[in-house]
C-alpha atoms as a PDB file:
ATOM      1  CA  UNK A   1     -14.443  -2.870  25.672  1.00  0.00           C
ATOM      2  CA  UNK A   2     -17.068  -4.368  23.164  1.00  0.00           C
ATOM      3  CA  UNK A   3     -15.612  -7.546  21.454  1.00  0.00           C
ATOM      4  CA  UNK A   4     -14.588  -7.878  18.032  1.00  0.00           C
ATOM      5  CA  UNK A   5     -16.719  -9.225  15.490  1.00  0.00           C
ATOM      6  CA  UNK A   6     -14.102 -12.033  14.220  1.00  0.00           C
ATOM      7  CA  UNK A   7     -15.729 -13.483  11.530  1.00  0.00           C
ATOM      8  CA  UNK A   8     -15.670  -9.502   9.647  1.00  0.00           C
ATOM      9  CA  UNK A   9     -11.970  -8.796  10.687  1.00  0.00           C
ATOM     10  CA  UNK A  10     -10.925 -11.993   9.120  1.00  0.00           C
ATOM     11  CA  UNK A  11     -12.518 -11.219   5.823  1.00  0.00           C
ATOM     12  CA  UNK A  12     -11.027  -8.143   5.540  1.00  0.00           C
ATOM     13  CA  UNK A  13      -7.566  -9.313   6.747  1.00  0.00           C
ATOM     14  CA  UNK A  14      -7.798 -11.987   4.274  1.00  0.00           C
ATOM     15  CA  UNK A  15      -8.718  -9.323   1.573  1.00  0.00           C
ATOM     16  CA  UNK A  16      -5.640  -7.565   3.081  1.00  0.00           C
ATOM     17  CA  UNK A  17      -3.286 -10.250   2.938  1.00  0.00           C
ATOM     18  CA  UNK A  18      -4.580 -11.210  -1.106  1.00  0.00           C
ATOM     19  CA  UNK A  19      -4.094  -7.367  -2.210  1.00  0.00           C
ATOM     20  CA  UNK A  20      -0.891  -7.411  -0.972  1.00  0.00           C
ATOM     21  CA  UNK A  21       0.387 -10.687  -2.182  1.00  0.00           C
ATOM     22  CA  UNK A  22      -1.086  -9.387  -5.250  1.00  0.00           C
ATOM     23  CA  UNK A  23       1.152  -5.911  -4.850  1.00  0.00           C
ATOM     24  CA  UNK A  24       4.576  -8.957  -4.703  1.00  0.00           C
ATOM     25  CA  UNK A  25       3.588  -9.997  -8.103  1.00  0.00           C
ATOM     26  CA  UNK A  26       2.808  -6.769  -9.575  1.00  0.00           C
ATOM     27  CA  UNK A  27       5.785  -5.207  -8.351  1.00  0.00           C
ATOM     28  CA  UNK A  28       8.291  -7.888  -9.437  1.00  0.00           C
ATOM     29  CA  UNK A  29       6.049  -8.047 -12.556  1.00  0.00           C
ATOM     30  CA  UNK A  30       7.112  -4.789 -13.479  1.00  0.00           C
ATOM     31  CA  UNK A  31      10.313  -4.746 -12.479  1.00  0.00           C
ATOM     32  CA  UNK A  32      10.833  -6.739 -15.379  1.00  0.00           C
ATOM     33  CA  UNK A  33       9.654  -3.919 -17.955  1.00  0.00           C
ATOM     34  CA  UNK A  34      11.789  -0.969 -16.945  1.00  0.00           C
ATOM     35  CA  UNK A  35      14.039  -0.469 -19.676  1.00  0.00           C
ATOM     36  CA  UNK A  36      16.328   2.799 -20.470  1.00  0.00           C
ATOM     37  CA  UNK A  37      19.006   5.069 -18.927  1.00  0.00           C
ATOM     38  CA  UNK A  38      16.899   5.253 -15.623  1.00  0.00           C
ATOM     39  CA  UNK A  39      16.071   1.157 -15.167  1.00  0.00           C
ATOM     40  CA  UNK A  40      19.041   0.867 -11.919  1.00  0.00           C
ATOM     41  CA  UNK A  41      17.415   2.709  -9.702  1.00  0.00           C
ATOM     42  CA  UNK A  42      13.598   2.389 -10.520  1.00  0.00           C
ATOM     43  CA  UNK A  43      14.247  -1.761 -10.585  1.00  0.00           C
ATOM     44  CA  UNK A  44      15.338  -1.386  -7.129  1.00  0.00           C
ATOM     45  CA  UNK A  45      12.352   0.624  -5.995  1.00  0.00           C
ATOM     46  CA  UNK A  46       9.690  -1.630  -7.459  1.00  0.00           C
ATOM     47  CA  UNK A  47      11.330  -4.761  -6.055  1.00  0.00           C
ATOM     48  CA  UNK A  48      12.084  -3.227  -2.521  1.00  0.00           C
ATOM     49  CA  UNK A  49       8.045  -2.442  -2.801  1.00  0.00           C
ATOM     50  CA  UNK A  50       7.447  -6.354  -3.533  1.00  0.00           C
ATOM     51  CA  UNK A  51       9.193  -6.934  -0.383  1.00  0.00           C
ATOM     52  CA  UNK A  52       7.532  -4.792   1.590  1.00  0.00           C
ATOM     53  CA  UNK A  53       4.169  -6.419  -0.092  1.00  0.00           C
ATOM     54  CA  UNK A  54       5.235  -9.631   1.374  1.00  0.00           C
ATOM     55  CA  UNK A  55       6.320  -8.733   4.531  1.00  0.00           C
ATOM     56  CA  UNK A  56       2.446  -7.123   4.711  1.00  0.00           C
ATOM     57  CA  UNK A  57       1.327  -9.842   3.375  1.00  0.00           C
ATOM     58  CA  UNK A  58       2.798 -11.976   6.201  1.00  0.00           C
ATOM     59  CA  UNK A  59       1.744  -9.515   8.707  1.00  0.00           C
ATOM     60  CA  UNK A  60      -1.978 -10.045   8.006  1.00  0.00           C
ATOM     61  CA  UNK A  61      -1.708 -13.506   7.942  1.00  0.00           C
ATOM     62  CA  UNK A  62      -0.312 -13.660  11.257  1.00  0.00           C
ATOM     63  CA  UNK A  63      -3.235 -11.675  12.263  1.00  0.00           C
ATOM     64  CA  UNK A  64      -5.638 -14.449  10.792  1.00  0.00           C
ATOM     65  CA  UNK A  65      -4.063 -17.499  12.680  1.00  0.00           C
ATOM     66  CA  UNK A  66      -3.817 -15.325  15.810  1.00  0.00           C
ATOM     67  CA  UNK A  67      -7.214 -14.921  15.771  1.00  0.00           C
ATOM     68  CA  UNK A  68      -7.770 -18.902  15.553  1.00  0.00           C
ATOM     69  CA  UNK A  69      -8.685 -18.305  11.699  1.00  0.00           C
ATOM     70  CA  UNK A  70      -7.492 -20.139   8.005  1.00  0.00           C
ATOM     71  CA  UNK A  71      -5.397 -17.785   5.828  1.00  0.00           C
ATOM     72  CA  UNK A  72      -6.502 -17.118   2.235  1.00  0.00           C
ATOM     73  CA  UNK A  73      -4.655 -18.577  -0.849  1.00  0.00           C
ATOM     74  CA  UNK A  74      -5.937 -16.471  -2.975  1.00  0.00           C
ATOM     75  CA  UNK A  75      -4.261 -13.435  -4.818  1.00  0.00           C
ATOM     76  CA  UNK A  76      -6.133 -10.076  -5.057  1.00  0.00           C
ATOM     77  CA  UNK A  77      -6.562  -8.918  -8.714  1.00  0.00           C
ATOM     78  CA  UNK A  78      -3.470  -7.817 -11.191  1.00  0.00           C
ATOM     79  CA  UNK A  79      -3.950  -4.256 -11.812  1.00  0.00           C
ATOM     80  CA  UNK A  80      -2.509  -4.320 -15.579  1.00  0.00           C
ATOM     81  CA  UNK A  81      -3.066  -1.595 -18.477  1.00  0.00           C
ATOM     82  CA  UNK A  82      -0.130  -3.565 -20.576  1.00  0.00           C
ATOM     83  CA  UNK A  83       1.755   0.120 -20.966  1.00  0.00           C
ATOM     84  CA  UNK A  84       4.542  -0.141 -19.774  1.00  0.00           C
ATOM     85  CA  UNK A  85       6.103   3.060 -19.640  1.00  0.00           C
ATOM     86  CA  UNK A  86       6.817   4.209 -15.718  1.00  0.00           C
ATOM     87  CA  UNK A  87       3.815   6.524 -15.322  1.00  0.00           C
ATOM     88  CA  UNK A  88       1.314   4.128 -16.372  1.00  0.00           C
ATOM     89  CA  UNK A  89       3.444   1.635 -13.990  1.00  0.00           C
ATOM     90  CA  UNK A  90       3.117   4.482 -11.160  1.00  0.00           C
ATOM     91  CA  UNK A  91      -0.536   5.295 -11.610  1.00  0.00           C
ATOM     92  CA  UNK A  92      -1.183   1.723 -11.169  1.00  0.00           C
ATOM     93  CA  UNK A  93       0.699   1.126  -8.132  1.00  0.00           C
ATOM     94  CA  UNK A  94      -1.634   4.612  -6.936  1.00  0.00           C
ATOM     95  CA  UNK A  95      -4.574   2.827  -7.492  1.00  0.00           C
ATOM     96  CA  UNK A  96      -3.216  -0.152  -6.085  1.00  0.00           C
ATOM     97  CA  UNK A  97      -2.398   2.005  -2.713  1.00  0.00           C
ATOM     98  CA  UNK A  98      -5.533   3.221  -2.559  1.00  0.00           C
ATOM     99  CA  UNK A  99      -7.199  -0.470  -2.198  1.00  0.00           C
ATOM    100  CA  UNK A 100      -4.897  -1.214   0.409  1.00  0.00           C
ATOM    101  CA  UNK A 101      -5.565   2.099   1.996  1.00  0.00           C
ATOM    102  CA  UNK A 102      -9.677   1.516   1.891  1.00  0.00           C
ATOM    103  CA  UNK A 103      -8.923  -2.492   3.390  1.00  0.00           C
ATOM    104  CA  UNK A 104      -6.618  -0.645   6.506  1.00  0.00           C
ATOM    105  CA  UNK A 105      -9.957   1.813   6.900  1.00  0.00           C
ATOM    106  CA  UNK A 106     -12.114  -0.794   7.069  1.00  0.00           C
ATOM    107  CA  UNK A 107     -10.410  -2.469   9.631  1.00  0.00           C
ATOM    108  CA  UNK A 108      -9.868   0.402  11.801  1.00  0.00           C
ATOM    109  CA  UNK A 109     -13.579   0.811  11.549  1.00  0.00           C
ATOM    110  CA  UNK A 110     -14.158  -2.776  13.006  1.00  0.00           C
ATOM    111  CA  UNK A 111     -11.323  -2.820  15.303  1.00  0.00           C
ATOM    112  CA  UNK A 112     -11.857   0.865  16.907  1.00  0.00           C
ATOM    113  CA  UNK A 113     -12.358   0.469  20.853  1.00  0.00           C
ATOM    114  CA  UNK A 114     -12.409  -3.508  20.723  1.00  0.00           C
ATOM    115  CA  UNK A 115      -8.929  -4.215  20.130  1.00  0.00           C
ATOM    116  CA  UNK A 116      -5.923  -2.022  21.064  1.00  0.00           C
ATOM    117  CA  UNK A 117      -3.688  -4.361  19.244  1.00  0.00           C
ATOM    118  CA  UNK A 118      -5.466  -4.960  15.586  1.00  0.00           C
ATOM    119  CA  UNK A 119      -5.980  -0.967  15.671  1.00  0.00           C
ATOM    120  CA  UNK A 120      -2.348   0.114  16.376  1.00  0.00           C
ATOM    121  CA  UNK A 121      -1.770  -2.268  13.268  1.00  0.00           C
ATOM    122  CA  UNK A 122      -4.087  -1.173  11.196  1.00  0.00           C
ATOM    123  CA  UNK A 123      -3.277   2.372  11.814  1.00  0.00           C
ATOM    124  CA  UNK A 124       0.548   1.343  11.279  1.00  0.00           C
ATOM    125  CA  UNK A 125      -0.391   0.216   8.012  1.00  0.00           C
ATOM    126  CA  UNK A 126      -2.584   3.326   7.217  1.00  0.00           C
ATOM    127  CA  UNK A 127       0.777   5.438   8.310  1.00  0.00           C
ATOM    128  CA  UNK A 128       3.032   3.160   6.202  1.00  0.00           C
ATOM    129  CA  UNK A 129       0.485   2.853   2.845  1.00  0.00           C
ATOM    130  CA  UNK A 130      -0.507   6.780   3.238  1.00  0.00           C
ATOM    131  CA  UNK A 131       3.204   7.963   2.988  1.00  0.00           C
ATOM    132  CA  UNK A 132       4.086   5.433   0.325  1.00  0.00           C
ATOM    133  CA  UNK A 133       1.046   6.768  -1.443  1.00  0.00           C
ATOM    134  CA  UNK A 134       2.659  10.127  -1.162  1.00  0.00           C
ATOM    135  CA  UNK A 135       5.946   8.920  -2.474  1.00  0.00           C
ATOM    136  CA  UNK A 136       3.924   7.766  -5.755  1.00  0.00           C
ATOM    137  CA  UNK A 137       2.098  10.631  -6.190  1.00  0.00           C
ATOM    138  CA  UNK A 138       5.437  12.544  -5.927  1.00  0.00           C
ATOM    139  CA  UNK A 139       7.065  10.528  -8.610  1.00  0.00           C
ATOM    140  CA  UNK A 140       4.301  11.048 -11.073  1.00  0.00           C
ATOM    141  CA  UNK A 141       4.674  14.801 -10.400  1.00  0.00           C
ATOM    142  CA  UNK A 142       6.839  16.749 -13.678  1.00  0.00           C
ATOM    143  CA  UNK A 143       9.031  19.149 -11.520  1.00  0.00           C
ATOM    144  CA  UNK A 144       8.019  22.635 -11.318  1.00  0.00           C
ATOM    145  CA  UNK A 145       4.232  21.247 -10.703  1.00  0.00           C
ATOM    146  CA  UNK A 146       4.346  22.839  -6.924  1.00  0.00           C
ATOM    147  CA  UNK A 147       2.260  25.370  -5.254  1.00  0.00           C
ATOM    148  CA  UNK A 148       4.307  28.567  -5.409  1.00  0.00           C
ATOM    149  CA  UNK A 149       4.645  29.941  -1.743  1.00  0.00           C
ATOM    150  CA  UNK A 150       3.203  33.122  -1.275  1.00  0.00           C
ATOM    151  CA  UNK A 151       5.747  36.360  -1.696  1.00  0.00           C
ATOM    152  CA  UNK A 152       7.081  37.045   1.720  1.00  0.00           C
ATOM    153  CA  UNK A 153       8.350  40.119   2.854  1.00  0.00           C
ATOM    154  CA  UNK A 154      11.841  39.448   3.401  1.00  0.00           C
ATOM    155  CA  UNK A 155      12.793  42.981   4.437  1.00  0.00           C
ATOM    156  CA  UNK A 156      11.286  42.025   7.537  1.00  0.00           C
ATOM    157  CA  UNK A 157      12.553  38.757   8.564  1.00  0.00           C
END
């Protein structure tokens, strides 16, 4: 099994770890602007999505001083539009996903065959971002914006 090149996985699991710290404070950031008859419920999602930021976030900083290396104290940049009206807030937590997505590719792509361990994770976090992604995507949806299933024949079944 070819070894990793450390130096490469470290920047891009400190890139990791700064985009998601950065997801904490977006996340609680706009939890803070959700206002009307719907606020409860879409609080609680953005904040339990800050906490799953930092638990990321601690995850790929684990990685770092595993691998002998220094941890970044930097934050990733604050996706902001300033409209604060939930799709905006959605489509920014999207884009958001997708960074993470392209950092967990990226470290697939240097961790492939070299290390069983940092691949499993970043394929974990591939699973976790790609299905949260999903969830987004869903909530920006207006119902009745589905693929209608073809006619069956029902006489049949």
């Amino acid at each position: 099994m070819a070894e990793i090149d450390k130096d490469q996985v470290v920047d891009v699991l400190n890139r990791v770890l700064e985009a998601e710290l950065a997801g904490v404070i977006r996340y609680t950031h706009y939890s803070f602007l959700v206002f009307g008859s719907g606020r409860i419920p879409i609080v609680a999602w953005l904040r339990q999505q800050a906490d799953e930021s930092l638990v990321h976030a601690q995850q790929a900083g684990e990685w770092i001083t595993t691998l002998g290396d220094y941890p970044s104290l930097a934050i990733g940049p604050l996706l902001d539009s300033h409209v604060f009206e939930i799709a905006s807030i959605l489509r920014e937590s999207l884009d958001a996903e997708r960074v993470a997505l392209d950092l967990y590719r990226q470290l697939i792509a240097l961790t492939e065959g070299r290390s069983v361990a940092l691949e499993e994770y970043a394929r974990q976090m591939i699973h976790v971002e790609e299905l949260h992604a999903g969830e987004v995507d869903k909530m920006l949806r207006r119902p009745g914006t589905m693929t209608t299933p073809p006619e069956r024949d029902t006489a049949s079944a």
